[in-house]
N, C-alpha and C. Protein backbone atom coordinates (compact mmCIF):
# COMPACT_ATOMS: atom_id res chain seq x y z
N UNK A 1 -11.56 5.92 -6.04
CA UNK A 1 -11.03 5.49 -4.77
C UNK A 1 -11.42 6.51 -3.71
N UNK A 2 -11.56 5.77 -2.70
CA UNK A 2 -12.42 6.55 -1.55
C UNK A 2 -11.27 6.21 -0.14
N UNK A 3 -11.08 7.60 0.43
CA UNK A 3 -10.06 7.23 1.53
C UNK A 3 -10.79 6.34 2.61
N UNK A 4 -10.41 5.62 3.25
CA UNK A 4 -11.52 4.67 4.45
C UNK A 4 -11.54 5.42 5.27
N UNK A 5 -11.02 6.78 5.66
CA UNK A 5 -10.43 7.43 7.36
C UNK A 5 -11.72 8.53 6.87
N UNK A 6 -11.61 8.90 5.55
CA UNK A 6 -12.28 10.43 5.80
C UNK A 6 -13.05 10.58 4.62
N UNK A 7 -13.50 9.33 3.53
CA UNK A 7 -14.51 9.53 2.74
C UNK A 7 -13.89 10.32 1.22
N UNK A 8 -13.11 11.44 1.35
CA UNK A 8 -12.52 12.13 0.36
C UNK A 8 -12.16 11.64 -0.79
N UNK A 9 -11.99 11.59 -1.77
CA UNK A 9 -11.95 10.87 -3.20
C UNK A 9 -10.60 11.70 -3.81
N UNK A 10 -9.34 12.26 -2.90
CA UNK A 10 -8.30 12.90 -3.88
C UNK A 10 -6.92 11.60 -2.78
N UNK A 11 -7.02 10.25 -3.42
CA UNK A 11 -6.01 9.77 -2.89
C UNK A 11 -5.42 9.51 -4.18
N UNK A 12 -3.79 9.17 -3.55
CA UNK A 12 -3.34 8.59 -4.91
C UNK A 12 -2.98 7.08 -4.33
N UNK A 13 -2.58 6.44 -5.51
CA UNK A 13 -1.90 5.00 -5.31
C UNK A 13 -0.67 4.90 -6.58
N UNK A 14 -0.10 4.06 -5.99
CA UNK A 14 1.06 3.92 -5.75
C UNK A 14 1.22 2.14 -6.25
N UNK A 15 1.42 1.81 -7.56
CA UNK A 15 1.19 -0.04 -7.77
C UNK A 15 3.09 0.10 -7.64
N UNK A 16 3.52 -0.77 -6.89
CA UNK A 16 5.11 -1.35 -7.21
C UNK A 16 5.26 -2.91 -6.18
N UNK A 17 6.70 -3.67 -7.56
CA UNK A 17 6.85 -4.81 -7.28
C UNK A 17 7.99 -4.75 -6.83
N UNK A 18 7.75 -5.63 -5.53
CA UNK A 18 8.97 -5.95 -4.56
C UNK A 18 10.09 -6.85 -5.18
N UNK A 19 11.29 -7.19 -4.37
CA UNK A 19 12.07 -8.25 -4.58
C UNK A 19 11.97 -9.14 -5.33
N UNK A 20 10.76 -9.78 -3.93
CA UNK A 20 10.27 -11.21 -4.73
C UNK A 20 9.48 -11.64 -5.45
N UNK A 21 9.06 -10.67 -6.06
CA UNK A 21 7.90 -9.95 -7.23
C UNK A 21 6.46 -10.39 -6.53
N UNK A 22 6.32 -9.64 -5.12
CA UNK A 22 5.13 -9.28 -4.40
C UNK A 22 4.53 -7.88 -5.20
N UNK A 23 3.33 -7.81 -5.60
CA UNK A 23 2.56 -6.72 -5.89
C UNK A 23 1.88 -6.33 -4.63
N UNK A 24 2.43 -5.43 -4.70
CA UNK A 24 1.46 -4.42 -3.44
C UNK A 24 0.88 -2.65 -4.19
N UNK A 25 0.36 -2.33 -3.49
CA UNK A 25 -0.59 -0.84 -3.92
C UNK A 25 -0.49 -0.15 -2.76
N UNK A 26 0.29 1.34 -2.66
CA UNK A 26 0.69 1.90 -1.60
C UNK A 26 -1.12 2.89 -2.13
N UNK A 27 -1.60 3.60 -0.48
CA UNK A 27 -1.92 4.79 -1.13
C UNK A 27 -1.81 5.80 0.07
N UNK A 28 -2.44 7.10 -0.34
CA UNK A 28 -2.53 7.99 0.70
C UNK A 28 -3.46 9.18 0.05
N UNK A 29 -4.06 9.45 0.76
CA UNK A 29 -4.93 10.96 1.51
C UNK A 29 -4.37 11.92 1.21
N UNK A 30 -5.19 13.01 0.24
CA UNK A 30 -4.45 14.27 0.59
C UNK A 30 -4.88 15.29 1.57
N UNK A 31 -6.15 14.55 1.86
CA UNK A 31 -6.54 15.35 2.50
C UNK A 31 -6.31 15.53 3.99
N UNK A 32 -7.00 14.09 4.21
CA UNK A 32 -6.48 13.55 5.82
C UNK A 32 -4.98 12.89 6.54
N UNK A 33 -4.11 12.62 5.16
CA UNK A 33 -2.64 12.34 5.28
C UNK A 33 -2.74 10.80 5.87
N UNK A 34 -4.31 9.99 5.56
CA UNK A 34 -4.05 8.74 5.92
C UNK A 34 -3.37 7.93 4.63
N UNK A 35 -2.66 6.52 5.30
CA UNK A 35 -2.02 5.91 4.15
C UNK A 35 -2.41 4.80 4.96
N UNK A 36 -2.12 3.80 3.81
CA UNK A 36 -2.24 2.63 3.96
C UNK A 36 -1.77 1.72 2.89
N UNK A 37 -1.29 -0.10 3.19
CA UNK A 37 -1.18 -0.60 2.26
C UNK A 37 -1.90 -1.45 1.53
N UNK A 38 -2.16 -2.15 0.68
CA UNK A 38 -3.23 -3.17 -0.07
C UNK A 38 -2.10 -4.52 -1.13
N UNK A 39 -2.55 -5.61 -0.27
CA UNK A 39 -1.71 -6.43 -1.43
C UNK A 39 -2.88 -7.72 -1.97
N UNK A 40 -2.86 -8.19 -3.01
CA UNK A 40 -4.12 -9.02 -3.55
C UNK A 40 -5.01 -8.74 -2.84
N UNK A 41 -5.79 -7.09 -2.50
CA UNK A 41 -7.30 -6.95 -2.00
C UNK A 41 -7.22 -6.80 -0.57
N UNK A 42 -5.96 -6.88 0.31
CA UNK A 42 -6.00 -7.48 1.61
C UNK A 42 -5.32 -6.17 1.92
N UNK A 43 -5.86 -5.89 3.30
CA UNK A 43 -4.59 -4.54 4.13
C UNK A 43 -3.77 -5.07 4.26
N UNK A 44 -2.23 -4.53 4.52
CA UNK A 44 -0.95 -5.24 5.06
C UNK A 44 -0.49 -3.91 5.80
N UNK A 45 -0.05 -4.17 6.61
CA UNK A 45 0.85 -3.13 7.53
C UNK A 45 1.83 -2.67 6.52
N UNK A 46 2.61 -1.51 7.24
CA UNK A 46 3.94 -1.21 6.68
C UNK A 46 4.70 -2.12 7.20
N UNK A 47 4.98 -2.94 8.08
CA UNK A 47 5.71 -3.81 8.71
C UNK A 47 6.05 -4.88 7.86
N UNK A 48 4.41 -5.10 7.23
CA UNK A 48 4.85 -6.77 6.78
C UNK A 48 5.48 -6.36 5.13
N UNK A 49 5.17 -5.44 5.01
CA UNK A 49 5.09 -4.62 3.37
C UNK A 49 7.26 -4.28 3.10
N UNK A 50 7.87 -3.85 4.57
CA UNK A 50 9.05 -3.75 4.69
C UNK A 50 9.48 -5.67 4.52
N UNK A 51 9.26 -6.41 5.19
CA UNK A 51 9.62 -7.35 5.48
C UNK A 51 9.45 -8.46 3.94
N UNK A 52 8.58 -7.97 3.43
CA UNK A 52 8.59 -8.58 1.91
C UNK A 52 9.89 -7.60 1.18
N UNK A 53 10.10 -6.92 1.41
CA UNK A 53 10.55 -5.85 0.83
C UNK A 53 12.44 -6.60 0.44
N UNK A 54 12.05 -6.93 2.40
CA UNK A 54 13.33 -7.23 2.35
C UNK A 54 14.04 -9.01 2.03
N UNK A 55 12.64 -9.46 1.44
CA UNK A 55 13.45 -11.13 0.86
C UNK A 55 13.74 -10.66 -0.25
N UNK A 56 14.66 -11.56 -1.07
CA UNK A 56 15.38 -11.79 -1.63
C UNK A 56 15.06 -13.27 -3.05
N UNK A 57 14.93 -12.87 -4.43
CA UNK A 57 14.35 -14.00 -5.15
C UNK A 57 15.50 -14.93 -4.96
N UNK A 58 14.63 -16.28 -5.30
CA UNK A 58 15.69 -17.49 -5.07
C UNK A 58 16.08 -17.55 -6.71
């Protein structure tokens, strides 16, 4: 894994399942302190990543 901001190869990730059993992949930079999120392949904000966070299974 390659950070997108700064090329560096020491990120970690982070796999955890939400609520509503959304898989998402947190990661971050050690170098450059960028983060970001990834859910099925796709960026997601922290916004939308809280907002799954916060439904609830039926």
């Amino acid at each position: 894994m390659h950070c997108p901001n700064c090329g560096a190869r020491d990120v970690i990730q982070i796999q955890q399942k939400l609520p509503d059993e959304t898989e998402v992949h947190f990661y971050s930079c050690h170098k450059c302190e960028e983060k970001w999120w990834d859910r099925d392949g796709k960026l997601v904000s922290l916004s939308e990543v809280l907002e799954l966070a916060r439904k609830q299974n039926s």
